[in-house]
N, C-alpha and C. Protein backbone atom coordinates (compact mmCIF):
# COMPACT_ATOMS: atom_id res chain seq x y z
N UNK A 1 -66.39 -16.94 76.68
CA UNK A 1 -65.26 -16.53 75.87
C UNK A 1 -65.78 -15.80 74.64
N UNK A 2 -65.26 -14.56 74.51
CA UNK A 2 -65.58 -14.08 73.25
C UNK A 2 -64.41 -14.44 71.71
N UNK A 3 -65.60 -14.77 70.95
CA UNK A 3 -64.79 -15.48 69.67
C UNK A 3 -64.98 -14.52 68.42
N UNK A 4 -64.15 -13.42 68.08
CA UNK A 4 -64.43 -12.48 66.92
C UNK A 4 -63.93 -13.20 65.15
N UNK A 5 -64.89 -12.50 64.68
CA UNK A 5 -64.35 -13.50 63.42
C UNK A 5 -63.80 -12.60 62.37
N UNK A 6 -63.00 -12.73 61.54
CA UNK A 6 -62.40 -11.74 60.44
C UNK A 6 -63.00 -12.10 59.20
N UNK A 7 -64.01 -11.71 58.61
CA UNK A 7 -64.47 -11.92 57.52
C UNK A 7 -63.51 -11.35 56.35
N UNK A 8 -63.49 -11.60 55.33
CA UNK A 8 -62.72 -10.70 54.01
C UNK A 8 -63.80 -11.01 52.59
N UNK A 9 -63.88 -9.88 52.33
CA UNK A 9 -64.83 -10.00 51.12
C UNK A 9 -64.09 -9.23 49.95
N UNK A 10 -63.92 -9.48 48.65
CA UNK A 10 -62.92 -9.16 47.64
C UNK A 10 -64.43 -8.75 46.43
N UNK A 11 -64.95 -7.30 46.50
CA UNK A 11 -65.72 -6.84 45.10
C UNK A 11 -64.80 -6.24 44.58
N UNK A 12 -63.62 -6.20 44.19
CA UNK A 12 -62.91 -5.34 42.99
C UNK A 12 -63.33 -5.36 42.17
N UNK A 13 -63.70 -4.74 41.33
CA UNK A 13 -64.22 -4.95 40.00
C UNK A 13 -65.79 -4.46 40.14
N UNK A 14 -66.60 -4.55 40.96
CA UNK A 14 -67.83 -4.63 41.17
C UNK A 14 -68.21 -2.81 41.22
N UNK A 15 -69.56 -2.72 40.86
CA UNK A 15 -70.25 -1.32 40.74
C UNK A 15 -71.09 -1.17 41.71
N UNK A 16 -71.26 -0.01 42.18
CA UNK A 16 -72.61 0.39 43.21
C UNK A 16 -73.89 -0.22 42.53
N UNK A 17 -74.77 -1.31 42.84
CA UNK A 17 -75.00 -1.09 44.63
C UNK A 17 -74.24 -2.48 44.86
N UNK A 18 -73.39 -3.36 43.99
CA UNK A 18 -72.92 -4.53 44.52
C UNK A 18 -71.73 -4.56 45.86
N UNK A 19 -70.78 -3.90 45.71
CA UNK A 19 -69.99 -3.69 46.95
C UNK A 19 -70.94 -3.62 48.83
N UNK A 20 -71.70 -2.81 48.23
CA UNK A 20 -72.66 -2.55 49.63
C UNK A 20 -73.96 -3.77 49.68
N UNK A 21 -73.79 -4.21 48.63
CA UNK A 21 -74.78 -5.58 49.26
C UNK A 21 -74.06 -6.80 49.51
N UNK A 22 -73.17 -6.92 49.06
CA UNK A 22 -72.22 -7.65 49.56
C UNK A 22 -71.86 -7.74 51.23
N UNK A 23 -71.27 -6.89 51.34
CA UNK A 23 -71.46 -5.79 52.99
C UNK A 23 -72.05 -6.30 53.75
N UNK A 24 -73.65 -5.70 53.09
CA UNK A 24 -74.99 -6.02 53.71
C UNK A 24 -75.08 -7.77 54.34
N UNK A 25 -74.84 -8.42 53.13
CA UNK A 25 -74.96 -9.88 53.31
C UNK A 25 -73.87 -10.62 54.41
N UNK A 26 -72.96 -10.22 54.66
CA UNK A 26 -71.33 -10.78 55.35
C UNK A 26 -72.10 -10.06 57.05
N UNK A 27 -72.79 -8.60 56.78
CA UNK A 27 -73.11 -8.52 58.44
C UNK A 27 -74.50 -9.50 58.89
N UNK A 28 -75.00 -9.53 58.16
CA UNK A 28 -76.33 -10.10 58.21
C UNK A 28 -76.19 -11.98 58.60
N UNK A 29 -74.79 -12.18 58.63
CA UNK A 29 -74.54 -13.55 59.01
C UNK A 29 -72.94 -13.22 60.04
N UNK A 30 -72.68 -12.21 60.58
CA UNK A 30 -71.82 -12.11 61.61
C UNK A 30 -72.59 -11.73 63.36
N UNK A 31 -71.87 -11.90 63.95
CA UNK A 31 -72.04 -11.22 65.37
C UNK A 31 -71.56 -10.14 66.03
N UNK A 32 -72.03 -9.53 66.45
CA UNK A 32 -71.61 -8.29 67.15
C UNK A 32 -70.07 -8.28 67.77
N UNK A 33 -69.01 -7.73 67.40
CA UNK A 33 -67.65 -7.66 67.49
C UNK A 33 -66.82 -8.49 66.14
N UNK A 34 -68.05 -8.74 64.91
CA UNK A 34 -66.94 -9.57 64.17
C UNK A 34 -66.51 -8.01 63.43
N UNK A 35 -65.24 -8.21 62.87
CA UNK A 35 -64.84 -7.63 61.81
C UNK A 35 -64.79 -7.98 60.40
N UNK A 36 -65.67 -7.33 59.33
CA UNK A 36 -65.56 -8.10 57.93
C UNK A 36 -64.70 -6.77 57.21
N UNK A 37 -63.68 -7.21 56.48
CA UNK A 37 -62.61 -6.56 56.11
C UNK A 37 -63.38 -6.59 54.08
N UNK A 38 -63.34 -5.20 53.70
CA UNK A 38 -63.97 -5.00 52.16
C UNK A 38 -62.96 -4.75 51.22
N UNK A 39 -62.19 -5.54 50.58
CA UNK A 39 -61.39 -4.42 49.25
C UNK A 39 -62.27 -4.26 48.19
N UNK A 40 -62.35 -3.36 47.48
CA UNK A 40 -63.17 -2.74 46.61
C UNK A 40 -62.53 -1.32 45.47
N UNK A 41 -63.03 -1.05 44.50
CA UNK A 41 -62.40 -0.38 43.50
C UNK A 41 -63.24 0.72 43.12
N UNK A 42 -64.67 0.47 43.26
CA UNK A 42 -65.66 1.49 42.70
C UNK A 42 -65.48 2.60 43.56
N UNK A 43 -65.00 3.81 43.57
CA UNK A 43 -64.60 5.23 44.12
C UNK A 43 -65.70 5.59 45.04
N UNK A 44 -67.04 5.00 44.72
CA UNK A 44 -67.93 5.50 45.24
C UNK A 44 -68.17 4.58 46.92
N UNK A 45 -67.68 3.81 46.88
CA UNK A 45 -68.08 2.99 47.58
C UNK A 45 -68.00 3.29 49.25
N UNK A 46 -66.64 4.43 49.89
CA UNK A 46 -66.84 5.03 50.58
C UNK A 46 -67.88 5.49 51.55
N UNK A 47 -68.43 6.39 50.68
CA UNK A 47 -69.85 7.48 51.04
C UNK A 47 -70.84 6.36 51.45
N UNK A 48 -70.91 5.34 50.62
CA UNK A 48 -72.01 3.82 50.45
C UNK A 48 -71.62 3.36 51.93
N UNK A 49 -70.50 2.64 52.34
CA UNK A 49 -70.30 2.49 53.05
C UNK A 49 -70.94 3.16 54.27
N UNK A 50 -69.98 4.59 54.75
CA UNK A 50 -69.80 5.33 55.84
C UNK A 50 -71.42 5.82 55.93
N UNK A 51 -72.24 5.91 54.93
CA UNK A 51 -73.89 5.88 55.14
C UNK A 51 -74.56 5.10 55.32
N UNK A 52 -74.26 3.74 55.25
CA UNK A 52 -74.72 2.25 55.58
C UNK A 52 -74.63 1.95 57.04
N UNK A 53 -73.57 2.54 57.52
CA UNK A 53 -72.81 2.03 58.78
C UNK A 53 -73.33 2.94 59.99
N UNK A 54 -73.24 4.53 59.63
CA UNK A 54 -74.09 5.26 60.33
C UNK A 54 -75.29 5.06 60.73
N UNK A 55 -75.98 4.75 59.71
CA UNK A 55 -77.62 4.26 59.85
C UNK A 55 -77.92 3.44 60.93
N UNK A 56 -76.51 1.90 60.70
CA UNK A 56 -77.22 0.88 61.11
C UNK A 56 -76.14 0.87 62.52
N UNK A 57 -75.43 1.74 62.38
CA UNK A 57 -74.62 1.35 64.09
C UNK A 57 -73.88 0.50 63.80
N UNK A 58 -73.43 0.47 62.57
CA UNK A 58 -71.44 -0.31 62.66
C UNK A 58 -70.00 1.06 62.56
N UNK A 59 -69.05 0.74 63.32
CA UNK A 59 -68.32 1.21 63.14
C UNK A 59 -67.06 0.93 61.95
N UNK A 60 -67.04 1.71 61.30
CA UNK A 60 -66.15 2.10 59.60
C UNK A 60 -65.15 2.33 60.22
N UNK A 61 -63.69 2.12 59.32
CA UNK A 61 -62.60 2.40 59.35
C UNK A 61 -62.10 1.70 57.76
N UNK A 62 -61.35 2.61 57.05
CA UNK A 62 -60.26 3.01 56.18
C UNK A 62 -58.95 2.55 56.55
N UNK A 63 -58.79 0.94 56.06
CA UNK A 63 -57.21 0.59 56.14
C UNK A 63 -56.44 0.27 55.37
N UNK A 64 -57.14 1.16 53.89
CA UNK A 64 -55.76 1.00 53.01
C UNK A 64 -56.54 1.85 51.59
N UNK A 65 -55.26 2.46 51.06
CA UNK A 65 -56.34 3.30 49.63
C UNK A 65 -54.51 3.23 48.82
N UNK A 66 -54.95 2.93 47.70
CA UNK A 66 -53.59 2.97 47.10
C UNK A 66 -53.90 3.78 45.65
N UNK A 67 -55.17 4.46 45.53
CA UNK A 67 -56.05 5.08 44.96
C UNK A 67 -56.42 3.97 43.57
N UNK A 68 -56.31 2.99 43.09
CA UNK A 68 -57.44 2.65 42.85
C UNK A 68 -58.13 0.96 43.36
N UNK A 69 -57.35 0.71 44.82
CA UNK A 69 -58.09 -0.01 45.28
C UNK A 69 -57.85 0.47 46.61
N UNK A 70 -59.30 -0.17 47.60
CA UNK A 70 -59.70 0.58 48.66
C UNK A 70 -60.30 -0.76 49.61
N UNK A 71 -59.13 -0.33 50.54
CA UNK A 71 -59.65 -1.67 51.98
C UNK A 71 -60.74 -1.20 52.86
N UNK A 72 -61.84 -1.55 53.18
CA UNK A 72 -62.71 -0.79 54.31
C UNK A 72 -62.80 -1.74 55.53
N UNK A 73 -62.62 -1.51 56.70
CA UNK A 73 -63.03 -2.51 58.10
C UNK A 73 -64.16 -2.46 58.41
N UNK A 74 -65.32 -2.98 58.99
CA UNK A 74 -66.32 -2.95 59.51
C UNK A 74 -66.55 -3.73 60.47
N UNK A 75 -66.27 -2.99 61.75
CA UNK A 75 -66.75 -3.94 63.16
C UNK A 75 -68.00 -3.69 63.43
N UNK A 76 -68.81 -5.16 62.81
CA UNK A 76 -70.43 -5.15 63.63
C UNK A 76 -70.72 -4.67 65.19
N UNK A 77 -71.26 -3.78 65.31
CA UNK A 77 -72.07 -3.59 66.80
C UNK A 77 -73.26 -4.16 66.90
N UNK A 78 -73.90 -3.91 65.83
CA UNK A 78 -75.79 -4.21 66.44
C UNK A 78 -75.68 -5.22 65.15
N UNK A 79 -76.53 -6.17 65.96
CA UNK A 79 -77.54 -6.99 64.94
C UNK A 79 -78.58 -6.60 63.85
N UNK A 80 -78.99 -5.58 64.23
CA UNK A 80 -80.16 -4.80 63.68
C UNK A 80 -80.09 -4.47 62.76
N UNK A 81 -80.97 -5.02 61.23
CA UNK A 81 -80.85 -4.75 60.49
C UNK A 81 -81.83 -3.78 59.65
N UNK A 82 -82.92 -3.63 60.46
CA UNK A 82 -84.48 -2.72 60.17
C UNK A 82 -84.30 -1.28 60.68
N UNK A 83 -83.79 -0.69 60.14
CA UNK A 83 -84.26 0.90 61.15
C UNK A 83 -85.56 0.90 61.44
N UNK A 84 -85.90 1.52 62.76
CA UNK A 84 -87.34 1.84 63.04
C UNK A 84 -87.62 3.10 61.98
N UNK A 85 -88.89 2.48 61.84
CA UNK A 85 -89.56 3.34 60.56
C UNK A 85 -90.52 4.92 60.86
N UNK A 86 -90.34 4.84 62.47
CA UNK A 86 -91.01 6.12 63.18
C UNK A 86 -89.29 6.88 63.56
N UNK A 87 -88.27 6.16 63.32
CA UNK A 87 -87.56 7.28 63.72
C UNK A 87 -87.15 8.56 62.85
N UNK A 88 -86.75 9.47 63.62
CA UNK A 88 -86.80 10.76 62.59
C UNK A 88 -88.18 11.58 61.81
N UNK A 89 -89.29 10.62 62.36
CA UNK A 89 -90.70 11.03 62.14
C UNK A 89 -91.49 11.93 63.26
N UNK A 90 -91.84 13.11 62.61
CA UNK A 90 -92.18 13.77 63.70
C UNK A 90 -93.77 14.05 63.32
């Protein structure tokens, strides 16, 4: 049986790099299909995000902006938290 979990993490208030280590920490103790749900305020946090997620193979989604607070979804795919350090090395 697959069991997905809904995490919610609340940095309002918080500045780069805290929103994204926050993040960091909530995937780093989920499983592959959880969803951890982010509200957050720092404008920047977006780009932080959607470059965090690319890297590491989670899929981002945007479910709420009321412009000055901002919901982000993040469904874990990979466990993996090391990029290989030869990739992109030529």
């Amino acid at each position: 049986m697959n069991h997905q979990a809904h995490i919610h993490i609340d940095a309002s208030g918080l500045l780069c790099p805290m929103p994204l280590l926050r993040l960091k920490q909530a995937v780093a103790g989920a499983k592959p299909g959880d969803v951890i749900s982010i509200t957050v305020t720092d404008e920047h946090a977006e780009l932080d995000f959607a470059t965090w997620c690319e890297r590491f193979g989670h899929a981002l989604t945007k479910t709420e902006d009321d412009g000055a607070v901002m919901v982000f979804c993040v469904t874990v795919v990979t466990r993996s938290e090391t990029p290989d350090p030869n990739k992109g090395v030529r």
